[in-house]
Protein backbone atom coordinates (compact mmCIF):
# COMPACT_ATOMS: atom_id res chain seq x y z
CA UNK A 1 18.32 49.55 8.82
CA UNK A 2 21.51 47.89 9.65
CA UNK A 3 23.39 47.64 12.61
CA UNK A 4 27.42 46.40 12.55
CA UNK A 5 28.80 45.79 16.26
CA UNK A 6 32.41 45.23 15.71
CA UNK A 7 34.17 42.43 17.96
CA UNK A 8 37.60 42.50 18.98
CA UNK A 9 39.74 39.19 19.20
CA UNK A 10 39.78 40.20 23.37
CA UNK A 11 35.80 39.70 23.79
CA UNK A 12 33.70 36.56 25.45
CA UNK A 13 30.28 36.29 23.51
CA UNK A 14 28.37 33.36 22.43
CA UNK A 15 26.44 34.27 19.49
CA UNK A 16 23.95 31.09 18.63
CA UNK A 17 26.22 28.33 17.16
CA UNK A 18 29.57 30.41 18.17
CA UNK A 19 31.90 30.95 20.84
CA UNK A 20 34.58 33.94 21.47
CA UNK A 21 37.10 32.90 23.82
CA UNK A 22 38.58 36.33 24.35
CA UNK A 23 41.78 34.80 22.83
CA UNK A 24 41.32 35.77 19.10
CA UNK A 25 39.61 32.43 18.43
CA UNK A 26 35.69 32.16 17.59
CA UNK A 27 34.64 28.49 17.08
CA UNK A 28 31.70 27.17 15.68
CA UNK A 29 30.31 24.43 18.40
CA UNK A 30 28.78 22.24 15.60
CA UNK A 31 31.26 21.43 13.19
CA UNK A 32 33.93 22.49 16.00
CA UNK A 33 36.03 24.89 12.75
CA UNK A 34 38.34 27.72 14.53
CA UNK A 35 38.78 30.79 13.13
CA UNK A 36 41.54 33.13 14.48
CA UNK A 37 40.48 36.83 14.44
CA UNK A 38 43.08 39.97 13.99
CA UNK A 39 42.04 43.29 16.16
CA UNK A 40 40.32 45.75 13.40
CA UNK A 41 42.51 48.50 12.90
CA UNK A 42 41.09 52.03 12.68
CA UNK A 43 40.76 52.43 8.82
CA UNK A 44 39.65 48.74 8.54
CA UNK A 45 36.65 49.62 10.72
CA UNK A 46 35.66 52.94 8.85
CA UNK A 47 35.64 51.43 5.60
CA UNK A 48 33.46 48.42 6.52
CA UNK A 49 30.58 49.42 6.39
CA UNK A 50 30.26 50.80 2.97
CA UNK A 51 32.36 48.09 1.52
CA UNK A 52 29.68 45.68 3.34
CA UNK A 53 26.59 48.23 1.89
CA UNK A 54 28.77 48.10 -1.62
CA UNK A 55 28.89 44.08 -1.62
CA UNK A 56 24.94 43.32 -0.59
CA UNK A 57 23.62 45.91 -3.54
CA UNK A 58 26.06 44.46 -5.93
CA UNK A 59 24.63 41.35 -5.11
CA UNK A 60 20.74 41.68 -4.10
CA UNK A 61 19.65 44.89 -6.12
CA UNK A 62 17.36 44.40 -8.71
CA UNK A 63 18.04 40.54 -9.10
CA UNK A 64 15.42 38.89 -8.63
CA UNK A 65 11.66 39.11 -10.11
CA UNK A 66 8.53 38.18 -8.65
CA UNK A 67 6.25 36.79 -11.42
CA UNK A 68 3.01 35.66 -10.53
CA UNK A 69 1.30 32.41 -12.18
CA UNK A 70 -1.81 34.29 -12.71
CA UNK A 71 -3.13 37.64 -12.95
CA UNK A 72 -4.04 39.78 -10.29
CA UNK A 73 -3.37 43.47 -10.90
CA UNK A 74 -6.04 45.72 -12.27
CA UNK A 75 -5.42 47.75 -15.15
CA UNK A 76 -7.85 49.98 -17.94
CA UNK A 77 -7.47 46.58 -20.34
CA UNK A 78 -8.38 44.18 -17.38
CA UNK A 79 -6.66 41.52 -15.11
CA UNK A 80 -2.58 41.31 -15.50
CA UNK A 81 -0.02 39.06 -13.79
CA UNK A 82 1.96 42.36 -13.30
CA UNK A 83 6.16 41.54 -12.96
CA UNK A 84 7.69 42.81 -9.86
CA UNK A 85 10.86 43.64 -9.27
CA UNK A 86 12.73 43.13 -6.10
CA UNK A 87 15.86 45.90 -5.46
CA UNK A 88 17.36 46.43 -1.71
CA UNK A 89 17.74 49.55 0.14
CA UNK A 90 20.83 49.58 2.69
CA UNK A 91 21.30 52.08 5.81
CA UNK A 92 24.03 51.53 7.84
CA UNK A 93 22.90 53.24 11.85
CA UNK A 94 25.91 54.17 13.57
CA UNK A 95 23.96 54.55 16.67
CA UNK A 96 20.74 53.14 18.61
CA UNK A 97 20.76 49.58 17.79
CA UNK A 98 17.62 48.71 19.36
CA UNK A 99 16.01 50.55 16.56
CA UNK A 100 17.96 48.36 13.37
CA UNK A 101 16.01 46.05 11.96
CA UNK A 102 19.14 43.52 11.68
CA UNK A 103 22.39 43.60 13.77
CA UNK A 104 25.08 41.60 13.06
CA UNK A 105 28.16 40.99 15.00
CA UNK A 106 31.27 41.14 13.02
CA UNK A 107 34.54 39.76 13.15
CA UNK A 108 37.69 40.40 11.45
CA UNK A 109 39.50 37.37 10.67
CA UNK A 110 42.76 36.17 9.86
CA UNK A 111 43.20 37.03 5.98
CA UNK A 112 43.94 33.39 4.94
CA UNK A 113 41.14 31.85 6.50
CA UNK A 114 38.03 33.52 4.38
CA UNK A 115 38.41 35.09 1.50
CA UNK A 116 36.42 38.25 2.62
CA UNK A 117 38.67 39.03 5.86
CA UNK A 118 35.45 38.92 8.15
CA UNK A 119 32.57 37.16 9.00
CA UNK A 120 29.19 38.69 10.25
CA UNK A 121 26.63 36.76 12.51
CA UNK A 122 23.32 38.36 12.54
CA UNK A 123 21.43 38.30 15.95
């Protein structure tokens, strides 16, 4: 279960290796890059998170196999190095987010600056 807190260009936070100045900038301490963040607009928000749920499927499900180098799994004809395939299951909680098992923070940059429109920090 995912969590998405959206974060206006107005909030302080420190997330990690980033810092919101409550000016519409977020700046990465290491590398010192500055991204300038737009307020999310109303529609932006809504459709988030299934464009977010729509891009990590696309991506992650059913992409990857885990083969084993030897067999292990039982079957009637004996030992089998049996192929497993590795899909991903997204819900998106809208509520609660002590109970998500990841929460990311997400901002909504400047449209030039990533191609995306927003980047998402999870904590």
């Amino acid at each position: 279960m995912f969590f998405l807190q959206k974060i206006e260009p107005s909030e302080v936070h420190e997330f990690g290796l980033l810092t919101c100045d409550g000016k519409g900038t977020v700046k990465e301490k290491d590398s010192g890059h500055v991204y300038f963040l737009d307020p999310w607009n109303l529609n932006e928000w809504q459709n988030f998170p299934q464009e977010f749920k729509k891009t990590v499927t696309n991506y992650w499900d059913n992409q990857f196999d885990l083969i084993p180098n030897k067999p292990w799994f039982k079957t009637a004809k004996g030992l089998t190095a049996a192929k497993i395939n590795c899909g991903v299951a997204i819900e998106i909680m809208t509520t609660i987010p002590q109970q998500a098992h990841v929460k990311f923070m997400v901002f909504n940059t400047k449209k030039n600056q990533c191609q995306s429109g927003a980047i998402l920090i999870m904590v």
